[in-house]
Protein backbone atom coordinates (compact mmCIF):
# COMPACT_ATOMS: atom_id res chain seq x y z
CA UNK A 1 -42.45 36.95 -38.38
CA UNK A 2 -42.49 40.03 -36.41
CA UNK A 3 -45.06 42.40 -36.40
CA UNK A 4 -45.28 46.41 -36.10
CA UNK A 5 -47.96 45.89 -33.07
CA UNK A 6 -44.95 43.92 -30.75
CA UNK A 7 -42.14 46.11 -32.06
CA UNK A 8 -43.93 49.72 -31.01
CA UNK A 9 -44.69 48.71 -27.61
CA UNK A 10 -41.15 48.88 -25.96
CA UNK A 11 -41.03 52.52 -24.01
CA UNK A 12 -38.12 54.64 -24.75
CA UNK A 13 -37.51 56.63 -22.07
CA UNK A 14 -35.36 54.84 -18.68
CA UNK A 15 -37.10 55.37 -15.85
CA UNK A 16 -34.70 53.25 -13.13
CA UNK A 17 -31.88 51.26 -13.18
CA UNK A 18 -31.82 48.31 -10.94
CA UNK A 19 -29.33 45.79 -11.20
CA UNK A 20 -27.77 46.81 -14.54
CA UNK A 21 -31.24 46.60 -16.45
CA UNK A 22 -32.80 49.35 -17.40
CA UNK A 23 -36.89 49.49 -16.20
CA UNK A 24 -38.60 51.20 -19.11
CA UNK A 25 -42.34 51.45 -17.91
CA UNK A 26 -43.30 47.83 -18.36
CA UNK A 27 -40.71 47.02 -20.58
CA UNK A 28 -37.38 45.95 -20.10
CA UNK A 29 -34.39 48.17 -21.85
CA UNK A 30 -31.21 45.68 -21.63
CA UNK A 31 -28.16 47.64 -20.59
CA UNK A 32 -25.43 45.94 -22.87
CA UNK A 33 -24.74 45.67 -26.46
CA UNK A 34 -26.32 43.35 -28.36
CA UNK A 35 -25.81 41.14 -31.57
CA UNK A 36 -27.92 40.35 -34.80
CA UNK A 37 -28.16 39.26 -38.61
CA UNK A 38 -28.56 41.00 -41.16
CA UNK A 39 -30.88 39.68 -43.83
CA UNK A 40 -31.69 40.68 -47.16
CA UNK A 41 -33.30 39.40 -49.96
CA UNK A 42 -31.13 40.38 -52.27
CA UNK A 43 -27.87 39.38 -50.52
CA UNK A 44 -26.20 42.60 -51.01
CA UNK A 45 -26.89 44.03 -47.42
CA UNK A 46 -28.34 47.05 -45.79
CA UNK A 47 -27.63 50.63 -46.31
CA UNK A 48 -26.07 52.28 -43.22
CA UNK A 49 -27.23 55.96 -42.87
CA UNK A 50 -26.03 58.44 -40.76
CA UNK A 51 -29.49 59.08 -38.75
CA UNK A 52 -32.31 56.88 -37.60
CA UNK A 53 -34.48 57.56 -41.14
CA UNK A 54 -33.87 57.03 -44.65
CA UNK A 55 -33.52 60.83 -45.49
CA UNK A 56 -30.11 60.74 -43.49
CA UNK A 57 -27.29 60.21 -46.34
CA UNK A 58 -25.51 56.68 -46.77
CA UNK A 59 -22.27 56.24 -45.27
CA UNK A 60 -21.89 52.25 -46.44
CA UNK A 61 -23.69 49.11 -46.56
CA UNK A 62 -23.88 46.20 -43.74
CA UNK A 63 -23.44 42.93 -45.44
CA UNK A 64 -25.46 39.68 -44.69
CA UNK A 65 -24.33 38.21 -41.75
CA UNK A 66 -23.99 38.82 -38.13
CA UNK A 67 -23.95 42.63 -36.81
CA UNK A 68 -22.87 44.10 -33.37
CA UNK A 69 -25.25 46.16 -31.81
CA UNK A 70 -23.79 49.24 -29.38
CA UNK A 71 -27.04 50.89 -28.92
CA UNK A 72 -30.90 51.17 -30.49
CA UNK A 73 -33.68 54.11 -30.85
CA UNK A 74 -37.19 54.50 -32.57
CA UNK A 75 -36.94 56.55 -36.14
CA UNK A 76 -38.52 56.23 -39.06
CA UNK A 77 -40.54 53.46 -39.97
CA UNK A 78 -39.22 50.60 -42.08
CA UNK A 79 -40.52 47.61 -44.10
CA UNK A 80 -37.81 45.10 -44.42
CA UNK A 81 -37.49 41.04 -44.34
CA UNK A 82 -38.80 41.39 -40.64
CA UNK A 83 -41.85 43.47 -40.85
CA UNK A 84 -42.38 47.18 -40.71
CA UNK A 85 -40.23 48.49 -38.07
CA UNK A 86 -39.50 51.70 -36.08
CA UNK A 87 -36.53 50.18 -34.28
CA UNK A 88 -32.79 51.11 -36.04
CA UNK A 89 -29.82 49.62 -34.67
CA UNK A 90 -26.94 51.42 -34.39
CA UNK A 91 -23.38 49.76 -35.60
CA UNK A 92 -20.26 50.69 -33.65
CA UNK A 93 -17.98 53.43 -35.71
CA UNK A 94 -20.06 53.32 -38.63
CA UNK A 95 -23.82 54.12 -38.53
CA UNK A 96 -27.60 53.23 -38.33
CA UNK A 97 -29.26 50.14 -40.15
CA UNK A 98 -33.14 49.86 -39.75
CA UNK A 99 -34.18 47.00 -37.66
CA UNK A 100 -36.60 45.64 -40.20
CA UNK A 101 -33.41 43.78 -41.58
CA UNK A 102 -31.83 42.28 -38.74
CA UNK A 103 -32.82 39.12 -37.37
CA UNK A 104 -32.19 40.23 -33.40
CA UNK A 105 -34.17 37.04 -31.69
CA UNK A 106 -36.47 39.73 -29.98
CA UNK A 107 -39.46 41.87 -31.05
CA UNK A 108 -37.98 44.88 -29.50
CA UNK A 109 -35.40 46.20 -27.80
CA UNK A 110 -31.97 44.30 -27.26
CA UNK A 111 -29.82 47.29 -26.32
CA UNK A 112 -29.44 50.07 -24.81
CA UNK A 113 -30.87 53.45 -26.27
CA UNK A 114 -28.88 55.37 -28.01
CA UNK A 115 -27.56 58.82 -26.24
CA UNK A 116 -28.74 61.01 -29.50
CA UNK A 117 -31.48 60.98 -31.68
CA UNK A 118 -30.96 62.77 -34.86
CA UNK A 119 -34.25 62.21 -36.64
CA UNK A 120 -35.79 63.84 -33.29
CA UNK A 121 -33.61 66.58 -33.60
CA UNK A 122 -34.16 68.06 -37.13
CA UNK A 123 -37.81 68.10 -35.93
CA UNK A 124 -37.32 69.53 -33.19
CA UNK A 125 -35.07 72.39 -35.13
CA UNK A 126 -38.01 72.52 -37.05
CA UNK A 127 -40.09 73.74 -34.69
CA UNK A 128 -37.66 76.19 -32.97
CA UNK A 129 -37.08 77.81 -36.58
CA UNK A 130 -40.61 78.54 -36.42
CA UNK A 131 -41.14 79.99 -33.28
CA UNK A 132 -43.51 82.30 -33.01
CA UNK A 133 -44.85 81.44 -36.43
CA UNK A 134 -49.31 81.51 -37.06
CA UNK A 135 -48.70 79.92 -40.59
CA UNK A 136 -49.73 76.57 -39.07
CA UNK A 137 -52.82 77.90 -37.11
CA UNK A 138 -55.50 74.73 -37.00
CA UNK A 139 -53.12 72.58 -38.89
CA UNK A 140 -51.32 71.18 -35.79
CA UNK A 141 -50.61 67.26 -37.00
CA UNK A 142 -49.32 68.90 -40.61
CA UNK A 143 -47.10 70.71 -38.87
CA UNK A 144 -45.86 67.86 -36.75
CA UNK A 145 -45.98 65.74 -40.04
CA UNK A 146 -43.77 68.88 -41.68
CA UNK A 147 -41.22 68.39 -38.72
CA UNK A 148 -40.21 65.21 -39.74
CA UNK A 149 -39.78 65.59 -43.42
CA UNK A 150 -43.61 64.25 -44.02
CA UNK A 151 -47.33 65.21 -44.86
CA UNK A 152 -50.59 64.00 -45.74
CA UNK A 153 -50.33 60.96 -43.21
CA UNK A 154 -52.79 61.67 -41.14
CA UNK A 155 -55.90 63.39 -41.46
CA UNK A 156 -55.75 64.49 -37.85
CA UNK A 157 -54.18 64.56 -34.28
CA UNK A 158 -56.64 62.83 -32.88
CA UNK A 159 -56.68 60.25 -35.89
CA UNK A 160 -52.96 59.93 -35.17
CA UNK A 161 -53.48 59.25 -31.45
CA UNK A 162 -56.59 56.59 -32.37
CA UNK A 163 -53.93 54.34 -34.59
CA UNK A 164 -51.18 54.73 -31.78
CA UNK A 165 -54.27 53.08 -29.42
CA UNK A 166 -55.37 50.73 -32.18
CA UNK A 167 -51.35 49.81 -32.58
CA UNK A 168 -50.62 48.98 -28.69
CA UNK A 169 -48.21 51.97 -28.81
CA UNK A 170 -49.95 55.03 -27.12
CA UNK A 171 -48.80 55.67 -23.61
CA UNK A 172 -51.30 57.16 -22.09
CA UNK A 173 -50.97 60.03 -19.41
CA UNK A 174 -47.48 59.95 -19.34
CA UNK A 175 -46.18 62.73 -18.74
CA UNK A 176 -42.65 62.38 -19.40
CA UNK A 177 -42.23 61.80 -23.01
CA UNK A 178 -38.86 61.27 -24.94
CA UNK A 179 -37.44 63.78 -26.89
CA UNK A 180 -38.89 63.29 -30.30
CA UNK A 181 -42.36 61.65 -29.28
CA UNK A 182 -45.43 63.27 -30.23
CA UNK A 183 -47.88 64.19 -27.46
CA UNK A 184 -51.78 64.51 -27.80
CA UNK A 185 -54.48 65.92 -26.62
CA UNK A 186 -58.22 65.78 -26.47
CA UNK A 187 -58.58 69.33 -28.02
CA UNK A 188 -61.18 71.11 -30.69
CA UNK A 189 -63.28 68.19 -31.08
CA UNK A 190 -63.13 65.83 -33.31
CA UNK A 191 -59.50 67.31 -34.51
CA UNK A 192 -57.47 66.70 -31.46
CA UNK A 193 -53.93 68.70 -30.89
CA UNK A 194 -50.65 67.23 -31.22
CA UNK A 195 -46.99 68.45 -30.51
CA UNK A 196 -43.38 67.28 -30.57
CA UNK A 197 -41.79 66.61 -27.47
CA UNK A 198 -38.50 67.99 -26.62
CA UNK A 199 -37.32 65.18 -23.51
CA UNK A 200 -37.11 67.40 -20.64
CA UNK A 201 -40.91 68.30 -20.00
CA UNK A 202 -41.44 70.64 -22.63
CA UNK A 203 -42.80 69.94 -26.07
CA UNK A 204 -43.47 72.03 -29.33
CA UNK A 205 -46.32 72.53 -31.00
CA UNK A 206 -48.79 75.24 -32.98
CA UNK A 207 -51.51 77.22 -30.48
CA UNK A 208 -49.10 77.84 -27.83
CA UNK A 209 -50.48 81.36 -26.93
CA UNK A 210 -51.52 81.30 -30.30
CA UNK A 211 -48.92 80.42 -32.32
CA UNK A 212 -46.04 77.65 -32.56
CA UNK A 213 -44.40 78.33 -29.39
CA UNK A 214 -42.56 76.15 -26.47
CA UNK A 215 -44.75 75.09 -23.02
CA UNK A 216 -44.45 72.85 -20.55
CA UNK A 217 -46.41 69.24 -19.93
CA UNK A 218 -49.29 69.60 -20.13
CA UNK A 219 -49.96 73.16 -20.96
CA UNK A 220 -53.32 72.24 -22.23
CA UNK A 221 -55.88 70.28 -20.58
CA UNK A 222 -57.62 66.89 -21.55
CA UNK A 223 -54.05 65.41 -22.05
CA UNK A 224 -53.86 61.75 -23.67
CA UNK A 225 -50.25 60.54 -23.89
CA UNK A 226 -47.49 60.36 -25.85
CA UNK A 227 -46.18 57.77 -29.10
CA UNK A 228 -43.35 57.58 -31.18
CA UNK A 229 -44.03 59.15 -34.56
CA UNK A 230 -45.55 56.59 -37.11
CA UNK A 231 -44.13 58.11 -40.21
C-alpha cells in the first residue's frame, strides 16, 4: 500500500538533465512516458478531468485496466485504492486521472512533469485579481487556502509548514520553488506567513508592502522552504 509520506517527497522542479534523466533535488524525475493500471473498486473506472483537481469538469472516464502515462504533476489531494495522493497522471489526448487509482509500480514519480499546471494557475489568477487588495491583512494561509478553491484547513502558516515537516515534504531553504508551491516563513510568531509561488522567483502573497502584492524570493526574512499545497 502506498502511503501519502513516500508519495509527497518527489521534488517537482528539474534542476539538471544528465543522461536523459531528469535530477530533481534528491529525487529522480524519469524523462519518458510511463504506463499504469487503473483500479477501482467499483469497476467502472476513473473520472478524467480537465485539470489536476476535482473542481476541473469531467471530460470522460478511464476504465480498469492499463493506462499510458505522457506526463505527471502534484494537484489536489486524492484518496483512492492506493492511498491519499497528490500525484495525477496525465492521459495522452484526453485528460488528468488522480494517481490514487493507478497502480504505477512506484511511490512517486514515473514520468516526466507535465509542461502546465492548471490547478497552480487559477491560484495564481487568484492572487493577481487581488493585487493590491488589504482584505486579507493577517489572514495570509486563508488567503492561500482561498486561492485554491479551499478554507478552514489550516489554522495557520506556520501550522501548514509543521505538517509539510511532519509529512517528509517540506523543502527547506529552497529557494527556487515551482510554480504553484506554497512558500513559508518564520514570521509574526507563532502565525508564520505563507505565499503562492509563481515558478520564476517570485511568489504571491498578503503583506507585500502591506497588502497582497508580487516580490521576489525571499522578500522577507527567516525564510523556511517551500511544499506542494496539501489541500
Amino acid at each position: 500500500m502506498r502511503t501519502a509520506l513516500f508519495r509527497t517527497v518527489a521534488r517537482a522542479t528539474v534542476t539538471a538533465l544528465i543522461g536523459g534523466t531528469a535530477l530533481v533535488g534528491a529525487a529522480t524525475v524519469p524523462a519518458h512516458a510511463a504506463t499504469g493500471t487503473v483500479v477501482t473498486d467499483s469497476g467502472t473506472g476513473v473520472t478524467i478531468r480537465s485539470g489536476n483537481a476535482t473542481s476541473f469538469g469531467a471530460v470522460g472516464t478511464q476504465p480498469n485496466g492499463t493506462v499510458q502515462i505522457d506526463c505527471q504533476l502534484y494537484g489536489e489531494p486524492v484518496t483512492g485504492k492506493f492511498g491519499r495522493s497528490l500525484i495525477w497522471d496525465h492521459i495522452p489526448g484526453k485528460g488528468f486521472i488522480s494517481d490514487a487509482y493507478v497502480n504505477t509500480g512506484s511511490t512517486g514519480l514515473v514520468a516526466p512533469l507535465c509542461s502546465s499546471n492548471p490547478r497552480a494557475d487559477k491560484a495564481i489568477a487568484w492572487f493577481a485579481a487581488r493585487n493590491g487588495s488589504t482584505a486579507f491583512q493577517g489572514y495570509c494561509e486563508m488567503a492561500a487556502e482561498n486561492s485554491y478553491g479551499k478554507t478552514g484547513i489550516y489554522a495557520s502558516a506556520k501550522a501548514n509548514w509543521n505538517d509539510a515537516v511532519a509529512r517528509g515534504a517540506a523543502h527547506r531553504g529552497d529557494l527556487n520553488p515551482p510554480k504553484g508551491a506554497l512558500v513559508f516563513w518564520d514570521l509574526a510568531a507563532p502565525y508564520g506567513h505563507v505565499g503562492v509561488a509563481r515558478g520564476d522567483g517570485y511568489f504571491w502573497a498578503t503583506s507585500v508592502g502591506g497588502k497582497i502584492g508580487l516580490a521576489k524570493l525571499p522578500y522577507f526574512s527567516n525564510y523556511l522552504g517551500w511544499a506542494w499545497p496539501n489541500f
